[in-house]
Protein backbone atom coordinates (compact mmCIF):
# COMPACT_ATOMS: atom_id res chain seq x y z
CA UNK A 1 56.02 153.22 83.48
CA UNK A 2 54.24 151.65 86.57
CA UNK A 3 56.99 148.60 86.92
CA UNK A 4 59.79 151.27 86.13
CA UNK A 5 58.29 153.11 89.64
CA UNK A 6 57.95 149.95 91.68
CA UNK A 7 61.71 148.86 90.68
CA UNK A 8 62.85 152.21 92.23
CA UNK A 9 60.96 151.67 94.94
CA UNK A 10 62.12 148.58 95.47
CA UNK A 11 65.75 149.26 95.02
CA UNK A 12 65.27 152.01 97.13
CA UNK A 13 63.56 150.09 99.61
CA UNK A 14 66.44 147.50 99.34
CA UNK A 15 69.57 149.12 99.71
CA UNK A 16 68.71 151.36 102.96
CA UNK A 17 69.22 149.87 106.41
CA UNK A 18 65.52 149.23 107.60
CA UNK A 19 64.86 148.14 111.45
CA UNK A 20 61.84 146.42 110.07
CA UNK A 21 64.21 144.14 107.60
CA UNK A 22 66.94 143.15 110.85
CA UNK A 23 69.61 145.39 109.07
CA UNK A 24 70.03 148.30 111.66
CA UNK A 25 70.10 147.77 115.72
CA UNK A 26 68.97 150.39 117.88
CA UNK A 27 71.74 150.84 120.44
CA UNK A 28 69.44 150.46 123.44
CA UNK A 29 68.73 146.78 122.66
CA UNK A 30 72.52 146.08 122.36
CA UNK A 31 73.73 143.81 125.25
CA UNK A 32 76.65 144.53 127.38
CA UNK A 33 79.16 141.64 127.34
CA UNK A 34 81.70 140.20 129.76
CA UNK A 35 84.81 138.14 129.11
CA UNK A 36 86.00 135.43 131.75
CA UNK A 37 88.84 133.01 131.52
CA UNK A 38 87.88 129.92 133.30
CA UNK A 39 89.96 126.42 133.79
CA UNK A 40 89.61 122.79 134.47
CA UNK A 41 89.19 121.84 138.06
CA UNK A 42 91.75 118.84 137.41
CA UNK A 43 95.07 119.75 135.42
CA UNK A 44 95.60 121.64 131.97
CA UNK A 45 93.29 121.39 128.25
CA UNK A 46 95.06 118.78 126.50
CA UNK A 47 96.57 121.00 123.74
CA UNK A 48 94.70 119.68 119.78
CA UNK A 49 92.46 117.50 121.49
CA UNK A 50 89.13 119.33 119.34
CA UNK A 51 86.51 116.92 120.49
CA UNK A 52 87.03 117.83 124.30
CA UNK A 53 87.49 121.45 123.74
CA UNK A 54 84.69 120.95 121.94
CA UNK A 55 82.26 118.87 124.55
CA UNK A 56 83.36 121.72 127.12
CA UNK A 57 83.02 124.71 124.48
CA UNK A 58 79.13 123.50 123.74
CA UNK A 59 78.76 122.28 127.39
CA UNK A 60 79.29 126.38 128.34
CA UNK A 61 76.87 127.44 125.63
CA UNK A 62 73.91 126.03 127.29
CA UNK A 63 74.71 127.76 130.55
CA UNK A 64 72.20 130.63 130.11
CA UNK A 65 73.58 134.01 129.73
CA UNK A 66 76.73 132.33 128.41
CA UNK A 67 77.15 133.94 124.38
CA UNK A 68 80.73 132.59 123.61
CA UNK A 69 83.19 130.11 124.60
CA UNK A 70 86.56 129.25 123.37
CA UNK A 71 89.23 127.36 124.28
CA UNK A 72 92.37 129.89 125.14
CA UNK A 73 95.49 128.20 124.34
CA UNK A 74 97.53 131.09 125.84
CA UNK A 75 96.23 130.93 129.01
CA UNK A 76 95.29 127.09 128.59
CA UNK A 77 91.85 128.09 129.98
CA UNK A 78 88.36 128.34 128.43
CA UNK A 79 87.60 131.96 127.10
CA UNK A 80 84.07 132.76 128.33
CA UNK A 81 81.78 135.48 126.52
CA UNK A 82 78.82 136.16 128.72
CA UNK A 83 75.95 138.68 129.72
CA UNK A 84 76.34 140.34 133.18
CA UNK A 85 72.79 141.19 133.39
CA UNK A 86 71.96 137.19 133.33
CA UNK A 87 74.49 135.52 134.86
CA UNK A 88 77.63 135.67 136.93
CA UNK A 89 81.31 133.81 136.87
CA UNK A 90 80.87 131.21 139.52
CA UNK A 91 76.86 130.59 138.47
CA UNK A 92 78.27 129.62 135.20
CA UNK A 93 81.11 127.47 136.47
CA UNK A 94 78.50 126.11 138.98
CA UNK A 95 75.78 125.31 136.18
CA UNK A 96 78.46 123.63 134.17
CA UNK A 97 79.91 121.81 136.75
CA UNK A 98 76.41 120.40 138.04
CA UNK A 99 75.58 119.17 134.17
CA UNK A 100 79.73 117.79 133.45
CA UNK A 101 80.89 116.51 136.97
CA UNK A 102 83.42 114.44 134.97
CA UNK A 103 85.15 117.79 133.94
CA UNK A 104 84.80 120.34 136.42
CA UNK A 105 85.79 124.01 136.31
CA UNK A 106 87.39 126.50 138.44
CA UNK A 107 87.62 130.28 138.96
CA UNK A 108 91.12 131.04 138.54
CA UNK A 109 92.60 132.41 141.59
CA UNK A 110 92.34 136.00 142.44
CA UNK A 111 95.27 138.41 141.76
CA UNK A 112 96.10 140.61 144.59
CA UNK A 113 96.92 144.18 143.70
């Protein structure tokens, strides 16, 4: 009878979300994200070429604050995930450029409304 109670238990125990197992998130420790399209300093991605994409992809993950990066091959720019509260657009394209001065970044240019 005792092992029929702890299976219960423990099915119980295992199929609701628990804080203490990881499972649930309280939404005050939830981040706030920001998306930002950024492009090389000198001409266009070249389009398939995976093992730049992916020097520059992992080259914007160690900018801190940075979450995501991907390249964009509709706007032919690098699709940049990143935490407002830690960083800002030109400290990451700054912080990149400083650790990859053989393939800079740029802002793109500012739309006028």
């Amino acid at each position: 009878m005792r092992e029929l109670g702890l299976l219960a238990l423990s099915a119980l125990l295992l199929g609701s979300p628990s804080p203490a197992l990881g499972q649930e998130k309280s939404k005050e420790s939830e981040e706030p994200f920001a998306t930002l399209i950024v492009q090389l300093a000198k001409g266009e991605l070249p389009e398939g070429c995976s093992a730049s994409h992916g020097i520059i992809e992992q080259g914007l993950l160690r900018v801190e604050g940075v979450e995501d990066a991907r390249v964009d091959p509709e706007t032919h720019g690098i699709k940049v995930t990143y935490n407002p509260k830690k960083t800002t657009p030109p400290k990451i394209v700054a912080a990149f450029n400083k650790n990859n001065p053989d393939v800079p970044l740029r802002l793109p240019p500012r739309r006028n409304k």
